[in-house]
N, C-alpha and C. Protein backbone atom coordinates (compact mmCIF):
# COMPACT_ATOMS: atom_id res chain seq x y z
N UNK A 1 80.29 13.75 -2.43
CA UNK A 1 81.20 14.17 -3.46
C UNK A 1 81.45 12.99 -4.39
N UNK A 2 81.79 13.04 -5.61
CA UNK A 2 81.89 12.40 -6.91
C UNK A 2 83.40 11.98 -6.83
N UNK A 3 83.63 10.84 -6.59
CA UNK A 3 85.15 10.49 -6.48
C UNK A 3 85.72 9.95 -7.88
N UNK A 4 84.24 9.69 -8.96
CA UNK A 4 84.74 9.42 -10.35
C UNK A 4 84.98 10.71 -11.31
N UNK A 5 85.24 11.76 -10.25
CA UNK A 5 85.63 13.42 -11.15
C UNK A 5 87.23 12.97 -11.03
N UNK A 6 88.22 14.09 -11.87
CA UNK A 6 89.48 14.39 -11.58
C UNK A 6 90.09 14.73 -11.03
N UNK A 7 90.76 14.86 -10.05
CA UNK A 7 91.52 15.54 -9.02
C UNK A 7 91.29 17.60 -8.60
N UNK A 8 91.48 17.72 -10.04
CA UNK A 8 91.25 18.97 -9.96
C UNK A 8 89.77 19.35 -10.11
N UNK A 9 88.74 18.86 -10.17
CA UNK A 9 86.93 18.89 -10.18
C UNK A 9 86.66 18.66 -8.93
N UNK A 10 87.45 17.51 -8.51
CA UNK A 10 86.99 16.79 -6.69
C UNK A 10 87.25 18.46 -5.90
N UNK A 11 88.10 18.66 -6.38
CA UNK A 11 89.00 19.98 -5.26
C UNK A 11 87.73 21.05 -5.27
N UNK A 12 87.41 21.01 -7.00
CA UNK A 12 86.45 22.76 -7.02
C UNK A 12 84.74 22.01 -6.16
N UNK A 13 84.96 21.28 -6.11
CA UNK A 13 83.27 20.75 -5.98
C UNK A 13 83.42 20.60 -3.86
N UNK A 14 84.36 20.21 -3.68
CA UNK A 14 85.31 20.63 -2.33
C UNK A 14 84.67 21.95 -1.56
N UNK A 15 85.55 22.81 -2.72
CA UNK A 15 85.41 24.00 -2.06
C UNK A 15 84.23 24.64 -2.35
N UNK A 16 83.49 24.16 -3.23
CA UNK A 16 82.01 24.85 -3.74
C UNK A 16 81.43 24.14 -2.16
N UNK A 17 81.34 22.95 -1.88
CA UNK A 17 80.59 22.62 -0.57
C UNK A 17 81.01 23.57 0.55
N UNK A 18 82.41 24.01 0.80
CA UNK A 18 83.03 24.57 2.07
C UNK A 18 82.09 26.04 1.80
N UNK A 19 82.44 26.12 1.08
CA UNK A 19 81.54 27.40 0.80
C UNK A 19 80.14 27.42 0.76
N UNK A 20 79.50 26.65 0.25
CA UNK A 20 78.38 26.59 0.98
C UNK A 20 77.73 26.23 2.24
N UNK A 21 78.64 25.48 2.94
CA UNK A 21 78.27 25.36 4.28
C UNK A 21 78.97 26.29 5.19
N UNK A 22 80.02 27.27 4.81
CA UNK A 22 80.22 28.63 5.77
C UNK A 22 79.18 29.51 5.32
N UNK A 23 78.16 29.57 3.93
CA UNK A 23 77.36 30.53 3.59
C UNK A 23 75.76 30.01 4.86
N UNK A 24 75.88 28.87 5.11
CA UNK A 24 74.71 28.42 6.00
C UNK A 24 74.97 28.24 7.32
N UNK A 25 76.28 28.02 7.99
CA UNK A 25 76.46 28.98 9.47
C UNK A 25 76.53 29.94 9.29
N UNK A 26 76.54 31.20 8.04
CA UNK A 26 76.50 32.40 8.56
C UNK A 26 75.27 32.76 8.54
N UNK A 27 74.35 32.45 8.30
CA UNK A 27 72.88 32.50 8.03
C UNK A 27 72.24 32.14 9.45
N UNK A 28 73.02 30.81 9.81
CA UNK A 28 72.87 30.31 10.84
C UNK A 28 73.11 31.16 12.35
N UNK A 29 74.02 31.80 12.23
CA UNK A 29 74.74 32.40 13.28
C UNK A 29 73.82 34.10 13.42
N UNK A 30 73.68 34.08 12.13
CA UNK A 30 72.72 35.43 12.04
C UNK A 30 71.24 35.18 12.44
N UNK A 31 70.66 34.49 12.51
CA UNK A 31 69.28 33.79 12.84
C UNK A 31 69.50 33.81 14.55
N UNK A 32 71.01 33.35 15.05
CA UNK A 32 70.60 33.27 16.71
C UNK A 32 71.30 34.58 17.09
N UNK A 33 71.93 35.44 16.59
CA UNK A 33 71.78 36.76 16.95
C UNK A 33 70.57 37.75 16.72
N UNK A 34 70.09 37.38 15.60
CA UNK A 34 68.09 37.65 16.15
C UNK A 34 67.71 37.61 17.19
N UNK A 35 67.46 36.49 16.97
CA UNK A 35 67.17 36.20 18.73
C UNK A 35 67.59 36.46 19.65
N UNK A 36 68.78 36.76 20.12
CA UNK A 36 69.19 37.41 21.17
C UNK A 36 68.97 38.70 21.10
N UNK A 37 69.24 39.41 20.10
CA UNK A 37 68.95 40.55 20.04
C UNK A 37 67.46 40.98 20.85
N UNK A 38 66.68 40.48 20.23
CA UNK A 38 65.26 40.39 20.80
C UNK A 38 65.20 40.86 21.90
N UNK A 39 65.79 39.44 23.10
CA UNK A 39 65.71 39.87 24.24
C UNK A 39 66.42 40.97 24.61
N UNK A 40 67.55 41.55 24.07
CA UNK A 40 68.58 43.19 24.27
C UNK A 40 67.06 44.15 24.18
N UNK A 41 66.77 43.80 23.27
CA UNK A 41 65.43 45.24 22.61
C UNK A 41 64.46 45.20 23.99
N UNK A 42 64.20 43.35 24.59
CA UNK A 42 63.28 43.49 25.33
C UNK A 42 63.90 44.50 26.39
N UNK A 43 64.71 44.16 26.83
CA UNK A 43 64.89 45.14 28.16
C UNK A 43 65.38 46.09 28.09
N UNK A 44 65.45 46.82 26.94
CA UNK A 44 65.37 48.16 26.46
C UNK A 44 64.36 48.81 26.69
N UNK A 45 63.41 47.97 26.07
CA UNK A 45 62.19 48.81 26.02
C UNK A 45 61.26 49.03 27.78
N UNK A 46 61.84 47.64 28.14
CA UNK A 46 61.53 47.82 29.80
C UNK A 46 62.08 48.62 30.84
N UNK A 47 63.27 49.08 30.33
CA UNK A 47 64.08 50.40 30.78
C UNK A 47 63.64 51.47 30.59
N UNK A 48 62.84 51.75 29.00
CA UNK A 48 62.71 53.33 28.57
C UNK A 48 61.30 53.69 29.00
N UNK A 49 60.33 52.17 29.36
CA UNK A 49 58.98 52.66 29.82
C UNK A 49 59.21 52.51 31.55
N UNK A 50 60.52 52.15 31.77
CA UNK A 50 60.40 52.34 33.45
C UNK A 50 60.53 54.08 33.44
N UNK A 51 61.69 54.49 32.67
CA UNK A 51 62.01 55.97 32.90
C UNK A 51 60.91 56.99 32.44
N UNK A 52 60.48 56.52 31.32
CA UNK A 52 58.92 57.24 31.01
C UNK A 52 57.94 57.51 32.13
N UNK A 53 57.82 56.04 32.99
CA UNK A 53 56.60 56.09 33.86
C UNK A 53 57.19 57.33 35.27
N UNK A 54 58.44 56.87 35.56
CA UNK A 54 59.08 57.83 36.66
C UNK A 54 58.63 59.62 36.24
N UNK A 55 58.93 59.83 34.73
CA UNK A 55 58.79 61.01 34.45
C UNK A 55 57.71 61.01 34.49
N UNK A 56 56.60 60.51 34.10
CA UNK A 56 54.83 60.87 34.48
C UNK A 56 54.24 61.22 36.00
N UNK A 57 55.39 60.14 36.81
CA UNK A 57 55.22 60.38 37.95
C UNK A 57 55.40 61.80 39.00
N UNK A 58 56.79 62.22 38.15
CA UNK A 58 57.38 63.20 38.65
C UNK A 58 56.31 64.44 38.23
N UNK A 59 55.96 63.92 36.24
CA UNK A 59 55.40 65.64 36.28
C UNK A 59 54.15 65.70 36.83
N UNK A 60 53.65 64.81 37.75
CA UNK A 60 51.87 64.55 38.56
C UNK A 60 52.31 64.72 39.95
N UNK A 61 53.50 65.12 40.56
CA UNK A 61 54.12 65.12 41.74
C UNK A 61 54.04 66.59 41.58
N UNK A 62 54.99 67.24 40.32
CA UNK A 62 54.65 68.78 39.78
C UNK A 62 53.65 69.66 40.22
N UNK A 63 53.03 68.68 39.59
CA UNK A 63 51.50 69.39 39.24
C UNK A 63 50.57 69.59 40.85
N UNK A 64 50.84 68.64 41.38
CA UNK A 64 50.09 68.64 43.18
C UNK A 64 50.52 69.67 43.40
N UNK A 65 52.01 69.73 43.38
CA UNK A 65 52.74 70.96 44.32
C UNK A 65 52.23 72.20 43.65
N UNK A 66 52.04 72.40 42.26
CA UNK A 66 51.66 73.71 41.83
C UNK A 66 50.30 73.95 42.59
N UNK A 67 49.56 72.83 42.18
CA UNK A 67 48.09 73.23 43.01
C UNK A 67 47.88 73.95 44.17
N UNK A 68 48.99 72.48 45.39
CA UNK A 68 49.12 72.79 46.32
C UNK A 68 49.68 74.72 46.41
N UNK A 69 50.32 74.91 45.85
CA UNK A 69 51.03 76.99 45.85
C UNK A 69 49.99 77.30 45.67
N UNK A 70 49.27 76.83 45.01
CA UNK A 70 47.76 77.95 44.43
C UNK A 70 46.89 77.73 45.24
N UNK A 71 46.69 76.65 46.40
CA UNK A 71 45.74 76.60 47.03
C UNK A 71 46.06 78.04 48.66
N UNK A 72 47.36 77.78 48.79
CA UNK A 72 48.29 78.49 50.19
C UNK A 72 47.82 80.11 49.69
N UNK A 73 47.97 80.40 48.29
CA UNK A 73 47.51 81.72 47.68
C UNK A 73 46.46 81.96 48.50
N UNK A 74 45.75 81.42 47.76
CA UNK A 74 43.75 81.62 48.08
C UNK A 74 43.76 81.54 49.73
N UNK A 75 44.26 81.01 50.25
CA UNK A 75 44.07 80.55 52.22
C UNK A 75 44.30 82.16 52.24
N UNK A 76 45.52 83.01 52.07
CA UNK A 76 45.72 84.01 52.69
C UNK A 76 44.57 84.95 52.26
N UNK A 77 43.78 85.24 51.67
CA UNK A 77 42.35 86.02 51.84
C UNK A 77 41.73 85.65 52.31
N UNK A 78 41.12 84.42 53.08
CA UNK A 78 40.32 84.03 53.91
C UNK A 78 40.69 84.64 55.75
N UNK A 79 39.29 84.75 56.55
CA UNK A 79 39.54 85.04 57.63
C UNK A 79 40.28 83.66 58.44
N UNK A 80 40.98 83.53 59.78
CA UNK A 80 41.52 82.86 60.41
C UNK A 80 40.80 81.14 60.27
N UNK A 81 39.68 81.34 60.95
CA UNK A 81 38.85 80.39 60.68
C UNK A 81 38.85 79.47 59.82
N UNK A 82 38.22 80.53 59.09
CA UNK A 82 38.46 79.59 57.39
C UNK A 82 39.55 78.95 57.27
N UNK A 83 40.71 79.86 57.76
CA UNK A 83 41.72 79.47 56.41
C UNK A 83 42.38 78.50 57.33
N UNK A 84 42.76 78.11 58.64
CA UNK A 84 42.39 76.82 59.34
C UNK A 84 41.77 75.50 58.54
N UNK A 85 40.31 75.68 58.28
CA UNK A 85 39.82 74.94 58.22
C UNK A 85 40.30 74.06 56.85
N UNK A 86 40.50 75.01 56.10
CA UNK A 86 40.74 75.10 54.80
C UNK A 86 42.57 74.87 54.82
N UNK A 87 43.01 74.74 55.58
CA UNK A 87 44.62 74.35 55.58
C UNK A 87 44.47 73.06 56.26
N UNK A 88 43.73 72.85 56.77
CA UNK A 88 42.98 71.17 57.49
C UNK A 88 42.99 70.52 55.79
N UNK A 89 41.95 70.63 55.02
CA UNK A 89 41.47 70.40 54.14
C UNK A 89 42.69 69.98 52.92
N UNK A 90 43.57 70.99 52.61
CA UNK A 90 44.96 71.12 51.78
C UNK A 90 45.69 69.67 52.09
N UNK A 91 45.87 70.37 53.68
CA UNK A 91 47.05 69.08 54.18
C UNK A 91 46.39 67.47 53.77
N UNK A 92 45.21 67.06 54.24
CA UNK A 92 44.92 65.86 53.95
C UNK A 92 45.06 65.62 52.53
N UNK A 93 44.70 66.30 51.81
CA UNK A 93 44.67 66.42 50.27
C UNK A 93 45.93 65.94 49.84
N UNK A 94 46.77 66.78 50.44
CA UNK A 94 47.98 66.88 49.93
C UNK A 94 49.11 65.42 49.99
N UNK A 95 48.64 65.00 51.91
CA UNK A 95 49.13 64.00 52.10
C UNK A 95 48.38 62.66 51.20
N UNK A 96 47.64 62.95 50.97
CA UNK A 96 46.94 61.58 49.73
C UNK A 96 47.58 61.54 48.85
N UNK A 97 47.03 62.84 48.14
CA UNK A 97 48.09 62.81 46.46
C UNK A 97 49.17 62.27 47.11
N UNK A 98 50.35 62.27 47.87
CA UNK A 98 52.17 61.68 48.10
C UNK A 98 52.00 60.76 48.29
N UNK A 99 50.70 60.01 49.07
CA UNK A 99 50.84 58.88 49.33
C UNK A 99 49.77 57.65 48.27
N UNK A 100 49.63 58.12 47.22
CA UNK A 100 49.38 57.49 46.34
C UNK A 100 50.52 57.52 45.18
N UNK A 101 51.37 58.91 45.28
CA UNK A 101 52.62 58.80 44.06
C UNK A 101 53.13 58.03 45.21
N UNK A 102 53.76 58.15 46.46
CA UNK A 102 54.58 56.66 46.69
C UNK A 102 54.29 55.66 46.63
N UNK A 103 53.10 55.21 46.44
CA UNK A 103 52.50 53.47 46.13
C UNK A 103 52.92 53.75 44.78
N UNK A 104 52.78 54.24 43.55
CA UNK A 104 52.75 53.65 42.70
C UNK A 104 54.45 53.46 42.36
N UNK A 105 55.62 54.26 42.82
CA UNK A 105 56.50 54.26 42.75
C UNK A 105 57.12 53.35 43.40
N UNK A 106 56.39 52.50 44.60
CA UNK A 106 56.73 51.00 45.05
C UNK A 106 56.31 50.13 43.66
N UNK A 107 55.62 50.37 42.94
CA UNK A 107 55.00 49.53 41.63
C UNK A 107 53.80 49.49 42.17
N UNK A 108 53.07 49.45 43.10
CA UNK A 108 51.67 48.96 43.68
C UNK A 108 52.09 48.09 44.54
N UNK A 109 53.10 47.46 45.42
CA UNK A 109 53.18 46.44 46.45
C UNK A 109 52.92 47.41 47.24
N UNK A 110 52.45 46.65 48.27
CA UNK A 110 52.01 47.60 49.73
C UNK A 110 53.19 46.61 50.80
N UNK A 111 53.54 47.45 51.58
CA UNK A 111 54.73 46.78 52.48
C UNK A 111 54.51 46.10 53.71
């Protein structure tokens, strides 16, 4: 600041600085709420593709079980035999598909 101004110039040139340096912490302050923000969005978005993946999971859990009804259909026209053999066949099936939606619903760790 210019101490060879007048009293009343020193004051405006004063407050022209105060004011410019609250105009550059707020700039400032807005720059590290960016950034934080960021990371808010990150684990947003790691939330909405956890719940996404659960729902893919669920509607492929759906979909077995529909199969699975449509397969129990078809068994009852078959003779005894068959449909034995062929309810042998379901069940293993069936127990795979669950036990591949429960691995992936561990994430893929195996225990």
């Amino acid at each position: 600041m210019n101490t060879n101004l007048p009293p009343a110039a020193q004051r405006e040139a004063l407050n022209a600085d105060i004011t410019s340096t609250r105009a550059e912490l707020g700039r400032t302050l807005e720059a590290i709420a960016a950034k934080t923000q960021v990371k808010t969005r990150a684990g947003e978005a790691a939330r909405e593709t956890a719940v996404e993946m659960t729902h893919k999971i669920s509607d492929g859990t759906g979909k077995a079980r529909a199969e699975a009804a449509s397969w129990w259909h078809r068994l009852h026209g078959l003779p005894t035999r068959q449909r034995l053999s062929a309810a042998a066949v379901l069940a293993g099936a069936l127990s795979t598909v669950l036990a591949v939606v429960g691995f992936r619903r561990k994430g893929g760790r195996r225990s």
